[in-house]
C-alpha atoms as a PDB file:
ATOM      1  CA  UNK A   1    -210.637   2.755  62.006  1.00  0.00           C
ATOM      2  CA  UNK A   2    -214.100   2.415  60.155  1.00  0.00           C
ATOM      3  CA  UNK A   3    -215.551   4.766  57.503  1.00  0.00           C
ATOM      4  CA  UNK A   4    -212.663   6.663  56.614  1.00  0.00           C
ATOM      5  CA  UNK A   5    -211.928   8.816  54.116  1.00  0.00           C
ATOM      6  CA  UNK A   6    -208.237   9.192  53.664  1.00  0.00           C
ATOM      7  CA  UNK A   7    -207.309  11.760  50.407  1.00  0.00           C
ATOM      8  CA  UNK A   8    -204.686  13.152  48.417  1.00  0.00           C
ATOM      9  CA  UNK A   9    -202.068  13.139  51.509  1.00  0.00           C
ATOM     10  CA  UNK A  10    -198.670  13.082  50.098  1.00  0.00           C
ATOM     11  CA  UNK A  11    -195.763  12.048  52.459  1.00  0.00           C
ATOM     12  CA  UNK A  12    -192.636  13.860  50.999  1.00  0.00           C
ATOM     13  CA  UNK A  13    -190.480  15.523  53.473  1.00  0.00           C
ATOM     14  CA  UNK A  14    -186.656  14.309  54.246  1.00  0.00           C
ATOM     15  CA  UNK A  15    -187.477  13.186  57.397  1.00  0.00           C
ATOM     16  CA  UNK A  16    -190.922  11.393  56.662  1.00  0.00           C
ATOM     17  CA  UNK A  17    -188.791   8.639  53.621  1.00  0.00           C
ATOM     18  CA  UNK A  18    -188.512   5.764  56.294  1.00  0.00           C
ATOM     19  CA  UNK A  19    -191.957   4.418  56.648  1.00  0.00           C
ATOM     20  CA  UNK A  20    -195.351   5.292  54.652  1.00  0.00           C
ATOM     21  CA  UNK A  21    -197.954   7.915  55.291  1.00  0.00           C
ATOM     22  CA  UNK A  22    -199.681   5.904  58.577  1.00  0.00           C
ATOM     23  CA  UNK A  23    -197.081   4.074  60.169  1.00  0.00           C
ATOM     24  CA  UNK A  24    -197.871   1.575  62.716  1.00  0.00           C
ATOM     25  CA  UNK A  25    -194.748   0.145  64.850  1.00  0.00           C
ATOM     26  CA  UNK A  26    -194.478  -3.336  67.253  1.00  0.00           C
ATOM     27  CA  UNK A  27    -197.116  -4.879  68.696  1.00  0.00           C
ATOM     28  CA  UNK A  28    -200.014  -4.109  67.558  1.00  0.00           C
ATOM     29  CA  UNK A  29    -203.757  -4.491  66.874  1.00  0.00           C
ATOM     30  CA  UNK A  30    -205.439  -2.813  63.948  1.00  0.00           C
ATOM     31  CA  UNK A  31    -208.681  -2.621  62.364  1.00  0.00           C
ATOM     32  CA  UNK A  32    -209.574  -0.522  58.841  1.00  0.00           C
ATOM     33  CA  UNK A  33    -212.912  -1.451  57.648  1.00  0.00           C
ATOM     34  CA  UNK A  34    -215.627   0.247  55.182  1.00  0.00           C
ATOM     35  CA  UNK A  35    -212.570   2.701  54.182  1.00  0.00           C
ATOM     36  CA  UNK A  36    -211.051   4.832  51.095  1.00  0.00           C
ATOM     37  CA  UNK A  37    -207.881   5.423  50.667  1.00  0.00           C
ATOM     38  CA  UNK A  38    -206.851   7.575  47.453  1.00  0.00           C
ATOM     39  CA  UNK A  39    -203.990   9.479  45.730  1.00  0.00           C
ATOM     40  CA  UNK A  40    -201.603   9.232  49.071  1.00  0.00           C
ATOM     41  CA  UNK A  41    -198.256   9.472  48.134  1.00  0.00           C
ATOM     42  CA  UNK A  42    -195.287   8.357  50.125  1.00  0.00           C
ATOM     43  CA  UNK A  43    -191.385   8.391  49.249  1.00  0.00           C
ATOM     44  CA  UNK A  44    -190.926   5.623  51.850  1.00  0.00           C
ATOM     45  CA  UNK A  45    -192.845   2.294  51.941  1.00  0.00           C
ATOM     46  CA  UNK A  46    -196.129   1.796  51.603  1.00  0.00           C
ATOM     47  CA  UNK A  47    -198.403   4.588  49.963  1.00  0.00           C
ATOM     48  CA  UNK A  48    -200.898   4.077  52.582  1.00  0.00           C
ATOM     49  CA  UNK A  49    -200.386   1.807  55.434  1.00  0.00           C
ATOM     50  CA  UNK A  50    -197.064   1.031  56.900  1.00  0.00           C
ATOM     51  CA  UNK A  51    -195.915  -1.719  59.515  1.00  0.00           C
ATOM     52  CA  UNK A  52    -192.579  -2.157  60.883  1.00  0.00           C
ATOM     53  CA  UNK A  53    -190.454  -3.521  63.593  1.00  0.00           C
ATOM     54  CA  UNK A  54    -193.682  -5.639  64.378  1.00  0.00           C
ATOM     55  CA  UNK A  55    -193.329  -7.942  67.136  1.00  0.00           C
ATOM     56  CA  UNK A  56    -196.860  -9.209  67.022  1.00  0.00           C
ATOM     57  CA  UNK A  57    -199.635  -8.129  64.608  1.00  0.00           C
ATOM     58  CA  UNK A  58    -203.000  -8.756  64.416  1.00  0.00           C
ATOM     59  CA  UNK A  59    -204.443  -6.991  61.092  1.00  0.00           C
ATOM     60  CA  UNK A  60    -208.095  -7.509  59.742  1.00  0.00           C
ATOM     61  CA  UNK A  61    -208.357  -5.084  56.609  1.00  0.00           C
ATOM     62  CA  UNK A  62    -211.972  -5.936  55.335  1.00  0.00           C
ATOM     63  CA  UNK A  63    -214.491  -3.848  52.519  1.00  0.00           C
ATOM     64  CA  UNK A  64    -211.647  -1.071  51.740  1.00  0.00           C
ATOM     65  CA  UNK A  65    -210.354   0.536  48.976  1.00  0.00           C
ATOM     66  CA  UNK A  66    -207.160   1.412  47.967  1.00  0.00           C
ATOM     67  CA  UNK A  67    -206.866   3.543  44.442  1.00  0.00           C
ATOM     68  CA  UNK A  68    -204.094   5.487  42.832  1.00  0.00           C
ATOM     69  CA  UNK A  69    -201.844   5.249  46.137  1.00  0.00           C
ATOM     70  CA  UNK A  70    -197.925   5.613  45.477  1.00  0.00           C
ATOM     71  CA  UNK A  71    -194.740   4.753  47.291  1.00  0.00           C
ATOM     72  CA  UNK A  72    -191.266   2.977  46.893  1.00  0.00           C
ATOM     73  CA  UNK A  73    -192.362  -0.507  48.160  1.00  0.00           C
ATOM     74  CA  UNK A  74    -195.914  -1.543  48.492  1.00  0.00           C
ATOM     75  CA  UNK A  75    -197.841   1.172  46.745  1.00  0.00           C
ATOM     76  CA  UNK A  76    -200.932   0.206  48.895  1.00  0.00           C
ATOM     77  CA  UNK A  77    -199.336  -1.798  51.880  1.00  0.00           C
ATOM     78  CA  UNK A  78    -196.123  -2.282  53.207  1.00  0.00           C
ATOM     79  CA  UNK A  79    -195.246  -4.772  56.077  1.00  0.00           C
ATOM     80  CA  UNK A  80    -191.995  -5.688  57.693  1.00  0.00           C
ATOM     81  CA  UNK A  81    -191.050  -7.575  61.017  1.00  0.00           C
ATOM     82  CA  UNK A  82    -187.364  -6.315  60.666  1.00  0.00           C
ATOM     83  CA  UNK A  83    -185.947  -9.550  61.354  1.00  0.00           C
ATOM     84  CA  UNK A  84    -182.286  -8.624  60.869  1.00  0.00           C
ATOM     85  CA  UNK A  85    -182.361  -6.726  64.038  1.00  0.00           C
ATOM     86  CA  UNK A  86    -182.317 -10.177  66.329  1.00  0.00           C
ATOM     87  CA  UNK A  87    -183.011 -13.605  63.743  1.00  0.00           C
ATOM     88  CA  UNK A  88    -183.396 -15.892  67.335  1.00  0.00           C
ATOM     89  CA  UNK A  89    -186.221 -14.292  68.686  1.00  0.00           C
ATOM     90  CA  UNK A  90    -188.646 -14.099  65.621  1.00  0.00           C
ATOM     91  CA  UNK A  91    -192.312 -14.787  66.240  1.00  0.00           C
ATOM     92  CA  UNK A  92    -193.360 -17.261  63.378  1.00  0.00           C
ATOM     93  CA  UNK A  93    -196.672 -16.482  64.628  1.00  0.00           C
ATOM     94  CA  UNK A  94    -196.206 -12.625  63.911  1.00  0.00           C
ATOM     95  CA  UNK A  95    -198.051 -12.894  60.420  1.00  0.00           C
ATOM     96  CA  UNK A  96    -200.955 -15.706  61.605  1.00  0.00           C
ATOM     97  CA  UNK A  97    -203.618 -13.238  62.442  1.00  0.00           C
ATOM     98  CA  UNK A  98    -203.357 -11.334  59.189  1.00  0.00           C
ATOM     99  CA  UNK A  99    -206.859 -11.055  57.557  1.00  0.00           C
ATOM    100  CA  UNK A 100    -206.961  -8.795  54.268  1.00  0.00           C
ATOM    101  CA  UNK A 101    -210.890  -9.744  52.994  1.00  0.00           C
ATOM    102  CA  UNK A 102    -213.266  -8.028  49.992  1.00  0.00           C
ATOM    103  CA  UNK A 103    -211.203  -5.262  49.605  1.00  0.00           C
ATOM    104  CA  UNK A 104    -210.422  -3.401  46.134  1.00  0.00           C
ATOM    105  CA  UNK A 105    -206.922  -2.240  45.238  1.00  0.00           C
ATOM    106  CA  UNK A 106    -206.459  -0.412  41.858  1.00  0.00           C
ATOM    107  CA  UNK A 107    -204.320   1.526  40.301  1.00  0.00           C
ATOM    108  CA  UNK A 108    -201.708   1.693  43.216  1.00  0.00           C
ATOM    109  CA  UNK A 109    -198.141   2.057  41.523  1.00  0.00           C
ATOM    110  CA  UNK A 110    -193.963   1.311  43.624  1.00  0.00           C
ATOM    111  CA  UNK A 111    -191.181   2.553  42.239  1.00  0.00           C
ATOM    112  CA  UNK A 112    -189.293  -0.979  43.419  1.00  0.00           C
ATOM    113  CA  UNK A 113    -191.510  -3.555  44.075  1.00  0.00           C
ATOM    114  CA  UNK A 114    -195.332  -4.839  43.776  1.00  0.00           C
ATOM    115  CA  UNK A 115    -197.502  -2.213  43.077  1.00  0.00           C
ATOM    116  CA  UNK A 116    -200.370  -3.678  45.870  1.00  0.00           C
ATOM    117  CA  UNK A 117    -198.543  -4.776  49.020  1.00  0.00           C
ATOM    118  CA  UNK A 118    -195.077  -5.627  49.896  1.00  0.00           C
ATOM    119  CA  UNK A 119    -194.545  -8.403  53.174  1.00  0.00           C
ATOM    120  CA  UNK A 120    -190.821  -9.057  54.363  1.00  0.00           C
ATOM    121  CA  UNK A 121    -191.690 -11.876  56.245  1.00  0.00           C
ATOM    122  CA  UNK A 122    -188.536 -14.255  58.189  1.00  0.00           C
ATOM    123  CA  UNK A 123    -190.956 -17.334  57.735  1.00  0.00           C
ATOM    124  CA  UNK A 124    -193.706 -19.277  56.053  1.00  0.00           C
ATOM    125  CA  UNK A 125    -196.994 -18.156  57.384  1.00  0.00           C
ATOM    126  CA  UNK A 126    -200.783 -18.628  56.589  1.00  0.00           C
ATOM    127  CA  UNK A 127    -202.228 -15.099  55.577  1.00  0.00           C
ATOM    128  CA  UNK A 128    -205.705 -14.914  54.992  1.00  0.00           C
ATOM    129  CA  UNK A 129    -206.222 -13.043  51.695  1.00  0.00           C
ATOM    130  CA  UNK A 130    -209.777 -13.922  51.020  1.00  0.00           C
ATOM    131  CA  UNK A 131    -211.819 -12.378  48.143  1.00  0.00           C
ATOM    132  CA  UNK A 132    -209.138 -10.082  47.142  1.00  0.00           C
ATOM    133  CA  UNK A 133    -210.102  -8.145  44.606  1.00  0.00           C
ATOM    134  CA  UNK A 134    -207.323  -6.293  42.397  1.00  0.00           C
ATOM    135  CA  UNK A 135    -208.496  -3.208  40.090  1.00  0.00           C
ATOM    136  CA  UNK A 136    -211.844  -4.330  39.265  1.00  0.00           C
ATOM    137  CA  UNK A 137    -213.850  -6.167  41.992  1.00  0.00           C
ATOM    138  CA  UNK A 138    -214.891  -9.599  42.557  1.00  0.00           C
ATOM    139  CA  UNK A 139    -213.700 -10.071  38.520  1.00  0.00           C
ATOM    140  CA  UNK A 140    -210.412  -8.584  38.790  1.00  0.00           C
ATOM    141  CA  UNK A 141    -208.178 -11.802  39.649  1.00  0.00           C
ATOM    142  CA  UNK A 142    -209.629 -12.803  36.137  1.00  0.00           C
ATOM    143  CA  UNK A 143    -209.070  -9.445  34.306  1.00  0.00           C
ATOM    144  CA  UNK A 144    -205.588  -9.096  35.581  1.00  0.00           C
ATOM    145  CA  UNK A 145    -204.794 -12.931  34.608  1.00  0.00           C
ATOM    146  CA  UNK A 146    -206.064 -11.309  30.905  1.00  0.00           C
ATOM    147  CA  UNK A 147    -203.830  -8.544  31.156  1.00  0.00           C
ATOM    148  CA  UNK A 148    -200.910 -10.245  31.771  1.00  0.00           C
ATOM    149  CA  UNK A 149    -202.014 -12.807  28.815  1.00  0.00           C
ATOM    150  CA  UNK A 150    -202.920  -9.761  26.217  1.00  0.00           C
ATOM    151  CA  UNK A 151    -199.169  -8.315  27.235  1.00  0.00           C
ATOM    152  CA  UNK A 152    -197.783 -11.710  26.640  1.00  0.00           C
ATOM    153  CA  UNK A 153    -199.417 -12.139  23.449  1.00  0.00           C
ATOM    154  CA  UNK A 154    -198.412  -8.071  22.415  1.00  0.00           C
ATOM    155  CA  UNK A 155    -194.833  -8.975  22.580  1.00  0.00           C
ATOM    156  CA  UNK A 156    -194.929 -12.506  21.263  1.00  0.00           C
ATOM    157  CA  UNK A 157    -196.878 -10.472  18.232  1.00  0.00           C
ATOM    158  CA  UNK A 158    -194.144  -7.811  18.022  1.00  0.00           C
ATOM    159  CA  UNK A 159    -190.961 -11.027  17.870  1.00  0.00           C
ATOM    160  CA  UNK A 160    -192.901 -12.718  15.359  1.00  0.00           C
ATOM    161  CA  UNK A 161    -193.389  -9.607  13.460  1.00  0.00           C
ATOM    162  CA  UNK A 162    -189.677  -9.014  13.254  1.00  0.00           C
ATOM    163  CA  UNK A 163    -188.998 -12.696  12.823  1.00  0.00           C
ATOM    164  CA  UNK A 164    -191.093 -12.706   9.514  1.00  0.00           C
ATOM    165  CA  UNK A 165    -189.335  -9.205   9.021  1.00  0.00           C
ATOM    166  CA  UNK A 166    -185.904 -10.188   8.635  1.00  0.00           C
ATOM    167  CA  UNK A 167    -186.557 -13.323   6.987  1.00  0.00           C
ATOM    168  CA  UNK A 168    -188.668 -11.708   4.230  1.00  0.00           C
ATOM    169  CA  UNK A 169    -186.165  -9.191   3.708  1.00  0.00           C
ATOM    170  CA  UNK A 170    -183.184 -12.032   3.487  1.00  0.00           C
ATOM    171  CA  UNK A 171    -185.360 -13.366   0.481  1.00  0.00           C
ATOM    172  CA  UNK A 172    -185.689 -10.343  -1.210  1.00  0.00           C
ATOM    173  CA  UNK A 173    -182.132  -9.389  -1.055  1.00  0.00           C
ATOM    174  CA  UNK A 174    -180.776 -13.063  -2.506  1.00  0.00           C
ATOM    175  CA  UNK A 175    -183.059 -12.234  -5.266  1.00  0.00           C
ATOM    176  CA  UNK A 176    -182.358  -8.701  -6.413  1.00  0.00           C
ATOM    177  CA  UNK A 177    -178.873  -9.924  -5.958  1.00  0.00           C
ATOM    178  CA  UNK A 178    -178.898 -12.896  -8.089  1.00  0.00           C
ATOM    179  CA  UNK A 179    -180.867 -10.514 -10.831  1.00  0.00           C
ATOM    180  CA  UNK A 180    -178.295  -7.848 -10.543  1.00  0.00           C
ATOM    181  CA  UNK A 181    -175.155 -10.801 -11.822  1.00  0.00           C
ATOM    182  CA  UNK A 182    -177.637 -11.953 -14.669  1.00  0.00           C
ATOM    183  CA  UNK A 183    -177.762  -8.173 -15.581  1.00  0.00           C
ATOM    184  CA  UNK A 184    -174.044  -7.572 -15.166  1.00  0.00           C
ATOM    185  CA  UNK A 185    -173.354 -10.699 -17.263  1.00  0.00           C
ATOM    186  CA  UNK A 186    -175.454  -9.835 -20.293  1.00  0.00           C
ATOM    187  CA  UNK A 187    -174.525  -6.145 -20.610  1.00  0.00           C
ATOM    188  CA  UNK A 188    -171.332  -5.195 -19.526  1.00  0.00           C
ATOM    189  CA  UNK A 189    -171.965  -1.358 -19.664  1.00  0.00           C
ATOM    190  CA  UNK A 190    -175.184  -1.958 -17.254  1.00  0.00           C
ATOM    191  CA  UNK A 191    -175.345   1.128 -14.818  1.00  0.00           C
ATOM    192  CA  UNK A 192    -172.594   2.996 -16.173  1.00  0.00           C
ATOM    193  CA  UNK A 193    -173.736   6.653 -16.113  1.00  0.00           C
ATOM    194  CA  UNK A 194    -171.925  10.112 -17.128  1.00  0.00           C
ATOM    195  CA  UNK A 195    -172.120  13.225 -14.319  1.00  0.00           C
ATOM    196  CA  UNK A 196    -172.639  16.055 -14.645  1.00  0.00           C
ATOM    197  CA  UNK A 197    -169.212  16.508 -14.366  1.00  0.00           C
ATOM    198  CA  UNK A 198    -168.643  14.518 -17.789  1.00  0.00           C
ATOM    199  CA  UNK A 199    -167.113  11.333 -16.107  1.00  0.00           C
ATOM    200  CA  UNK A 200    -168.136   7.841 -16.158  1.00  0.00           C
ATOM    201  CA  UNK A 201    -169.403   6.457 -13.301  1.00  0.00           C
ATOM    202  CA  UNK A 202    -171.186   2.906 -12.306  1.00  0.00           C
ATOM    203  CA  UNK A 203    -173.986   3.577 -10.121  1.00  0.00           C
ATOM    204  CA  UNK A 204    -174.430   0.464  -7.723  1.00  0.00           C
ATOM    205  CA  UNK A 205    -177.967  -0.381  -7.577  1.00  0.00           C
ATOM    206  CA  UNK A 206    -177.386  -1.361  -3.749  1.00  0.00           C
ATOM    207  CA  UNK A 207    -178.940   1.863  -3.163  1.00  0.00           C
ATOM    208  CA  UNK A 208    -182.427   1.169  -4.392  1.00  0.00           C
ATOM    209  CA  UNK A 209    -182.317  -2.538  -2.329  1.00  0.00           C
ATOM    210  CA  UNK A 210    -181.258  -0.398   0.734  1.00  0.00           C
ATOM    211  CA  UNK A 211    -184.265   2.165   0.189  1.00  0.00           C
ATOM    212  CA  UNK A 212    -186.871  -0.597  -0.346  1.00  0.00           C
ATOM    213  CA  UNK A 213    -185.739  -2.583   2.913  1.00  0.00           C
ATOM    214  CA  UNK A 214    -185.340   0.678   4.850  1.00  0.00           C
ATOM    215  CA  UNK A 215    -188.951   1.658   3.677  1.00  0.00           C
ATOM    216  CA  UNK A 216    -190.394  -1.692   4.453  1.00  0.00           C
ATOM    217  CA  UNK A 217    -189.067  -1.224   7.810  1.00  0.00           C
ATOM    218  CA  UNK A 218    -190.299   2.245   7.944  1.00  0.00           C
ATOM    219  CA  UNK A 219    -193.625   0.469   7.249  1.00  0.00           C
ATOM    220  CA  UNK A 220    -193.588  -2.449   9.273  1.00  0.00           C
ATOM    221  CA  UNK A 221    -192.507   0.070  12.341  1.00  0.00           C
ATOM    222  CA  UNK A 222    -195.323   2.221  11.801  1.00  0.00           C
ATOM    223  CA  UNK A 223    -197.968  -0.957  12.157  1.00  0.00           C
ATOM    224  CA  UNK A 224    -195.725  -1.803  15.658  1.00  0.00           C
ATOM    225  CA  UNK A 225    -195.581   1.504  17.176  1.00  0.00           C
ATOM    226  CA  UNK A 226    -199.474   1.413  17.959  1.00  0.00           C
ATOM    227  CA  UNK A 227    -199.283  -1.302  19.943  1.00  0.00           C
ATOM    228  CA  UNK A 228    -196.032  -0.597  21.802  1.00  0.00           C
ATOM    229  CA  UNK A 229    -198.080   2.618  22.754  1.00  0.00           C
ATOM    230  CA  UNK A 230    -200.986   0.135  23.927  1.00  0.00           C
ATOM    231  CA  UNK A 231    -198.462  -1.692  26.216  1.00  0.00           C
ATOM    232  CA  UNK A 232    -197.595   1.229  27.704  1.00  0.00           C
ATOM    233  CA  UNK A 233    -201.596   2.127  29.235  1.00  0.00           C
ATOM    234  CA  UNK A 234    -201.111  -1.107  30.878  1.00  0.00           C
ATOM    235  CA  UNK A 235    -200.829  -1.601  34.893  1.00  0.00           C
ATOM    236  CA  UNK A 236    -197.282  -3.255  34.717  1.00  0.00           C
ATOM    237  CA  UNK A 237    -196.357  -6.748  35.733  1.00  0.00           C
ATOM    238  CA  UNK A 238    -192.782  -6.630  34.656  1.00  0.00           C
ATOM    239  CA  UNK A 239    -190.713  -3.917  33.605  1.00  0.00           C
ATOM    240  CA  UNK A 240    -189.207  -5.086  30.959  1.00  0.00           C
ATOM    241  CA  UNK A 241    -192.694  -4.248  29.363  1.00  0.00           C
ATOM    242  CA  UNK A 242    -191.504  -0.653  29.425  1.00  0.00           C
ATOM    243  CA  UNK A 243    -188.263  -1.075  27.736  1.00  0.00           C
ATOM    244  CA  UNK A 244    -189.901  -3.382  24.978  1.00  0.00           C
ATOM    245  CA  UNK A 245    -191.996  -0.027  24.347  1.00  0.00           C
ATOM    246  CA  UNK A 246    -189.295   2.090  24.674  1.00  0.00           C
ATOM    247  CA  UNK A 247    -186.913   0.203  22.526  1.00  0.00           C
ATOM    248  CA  UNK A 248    -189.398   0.019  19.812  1.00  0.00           C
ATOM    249  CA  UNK A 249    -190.078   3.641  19.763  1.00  0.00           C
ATOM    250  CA  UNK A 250    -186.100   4.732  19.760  1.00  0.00           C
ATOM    251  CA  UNK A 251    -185.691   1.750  16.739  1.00  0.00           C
ATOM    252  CA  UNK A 252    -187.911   3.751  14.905  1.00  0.00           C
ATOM    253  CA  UNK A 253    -186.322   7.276  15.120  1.00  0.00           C
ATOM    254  CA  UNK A 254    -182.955   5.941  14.849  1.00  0.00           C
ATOM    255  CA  UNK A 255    -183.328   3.203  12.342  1.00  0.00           C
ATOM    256  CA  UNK A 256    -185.372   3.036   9.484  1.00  0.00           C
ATOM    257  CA  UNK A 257    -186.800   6.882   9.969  1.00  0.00           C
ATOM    258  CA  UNK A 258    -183.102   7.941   9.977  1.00  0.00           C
ATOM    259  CA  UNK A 259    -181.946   5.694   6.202  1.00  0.00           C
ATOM    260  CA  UNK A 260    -185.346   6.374   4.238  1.00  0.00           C
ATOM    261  CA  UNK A 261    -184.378  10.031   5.157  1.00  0.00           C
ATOM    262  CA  UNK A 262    -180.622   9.280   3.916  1.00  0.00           C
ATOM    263  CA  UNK A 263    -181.840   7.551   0.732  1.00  0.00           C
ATOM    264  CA  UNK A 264    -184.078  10.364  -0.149  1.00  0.00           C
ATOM    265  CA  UNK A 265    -181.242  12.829  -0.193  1.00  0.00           C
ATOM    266  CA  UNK A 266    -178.829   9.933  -2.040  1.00  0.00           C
ATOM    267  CA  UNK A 267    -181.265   9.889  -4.723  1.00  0.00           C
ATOM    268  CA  UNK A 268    -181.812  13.837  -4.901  1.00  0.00           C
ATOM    269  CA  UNK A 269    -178.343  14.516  -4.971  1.00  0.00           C
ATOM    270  CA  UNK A 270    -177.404  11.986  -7.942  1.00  0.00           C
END
């Protein structure tokens, strides 16, 4: 196959979920070259190409693109020599001739695993992958090695944050606390109110402490959330990426949102 377009295809009928939207079976000889493959979706594996029950391949994949292609395994590629079905008669030479050269693959997502191309291979084998190039041409082996640094670095930044948090916040409470005894001890009538109701009360000025951490947090939440919502325009190496987003964004509707709210009304009320 050689100058081929191959568009917007999407593979998602019950009886098409085994095996992506071409599907190439045992032995087998295939060329793709000076090709575009876009927006094919398959519920299977592999987006766009899939190989199974291969008894011998021979694969040279040169100057093709694969962009915004979707599937369960191998959003791009998906290869498998089924090796369960009889482990004494594999061919350790099956993946040998495998030649995947100056090719571009971006933006291709899996629901399971590796969002480029998925091999289920039985043994060690020499594939050659020259001059791969991953979302961004002959560049993107160093782009994506930045990505996954600038993620790093967005969550280190976001554990530190918290880390100087908490600590911060441990200081400030042994010191209101220690102020609040010295208070105590020198006036013995110190936050004893009358209600409205014409009884005596002692207000506990735990309250305030609790509003002042709860609107730091509120604070220090706000200066996360932007770059949880930066992790999440990423192209995901791990998914745990994701949940560090997610988590973020829930801790800040059910955490410090939530008591600045409660401390508002606490204060109205009294």
């Amino acid at each position: 196959m050689s100058n081929l377009n191959f568009n917007n295809n999407n593979n998602i009928n019950n009886n098409k979920l085994e095996c992506g939207t071409i599907h190439f079976i045992n032995d087998l000889s295939v060329l793709i070259t000076n090709s575009t493959f876009n927006n094919n979706i398959s519920k299977g594996d592999g987006g766009v190409i899939c190989l199974d029950n291969i008894s011998n391949l021979n694969l040279n994949l040169t100057t093709t693109y694969f962009i915004k292609n979707k599937a369960m395994n191998g959003g791009a590629i998906y290869i498998s020599d089924s090796v369960s079905k009889d482990i004494d008669n594999i061919n350790d030479n099956i993946y040998n001739n495998i030649k995947i050269e100056n090719n571009v693959f971006k933006e291709n997502t899996a629901n399971l695993y590796t969002s480029v191309n998925y091999i289920n291979r039985s043994s060690e084998s020499s594939i050659d992958m020259e001059s791969l190039n991953i979302a961004y041409g002959k560049q993107g082996k160093q782009i994506l090695i930045k990505k996954i640094k600038a993620i790093y670095y967005s969550i280190l930044e976001i554990v530190l944050i918290h880390i100087i948090l908490n600590i911060s916040f441990l200081l400030f409470s042994i010191i209101h606390v220690i102020y609040e005894n010295k208070n105590i001890k020198n006036n013995k009538e110190y936050n004893i109110i009358q209600n409205e109701n014409g009884e005596w009360i002692y207000k506990c000025n735990i309250e305030k402490l609790d509003f002042s951490l709860n609107l730091n947090y509120l604070l220090i939440y706000i200066f996360i959330i932007p770059r949880s919502i930066k992790l999440l325009k990423y192209e995901y190496i791990f998914k745990s990426t994701k949940y560090a987003s997610y988590t973020v964004l829930i801790s800040f509707i059910f955490g410090p949102l939530i008591n600045v709210l409660y401390s508002l009304n606490s204060f109205i009320i009294y």
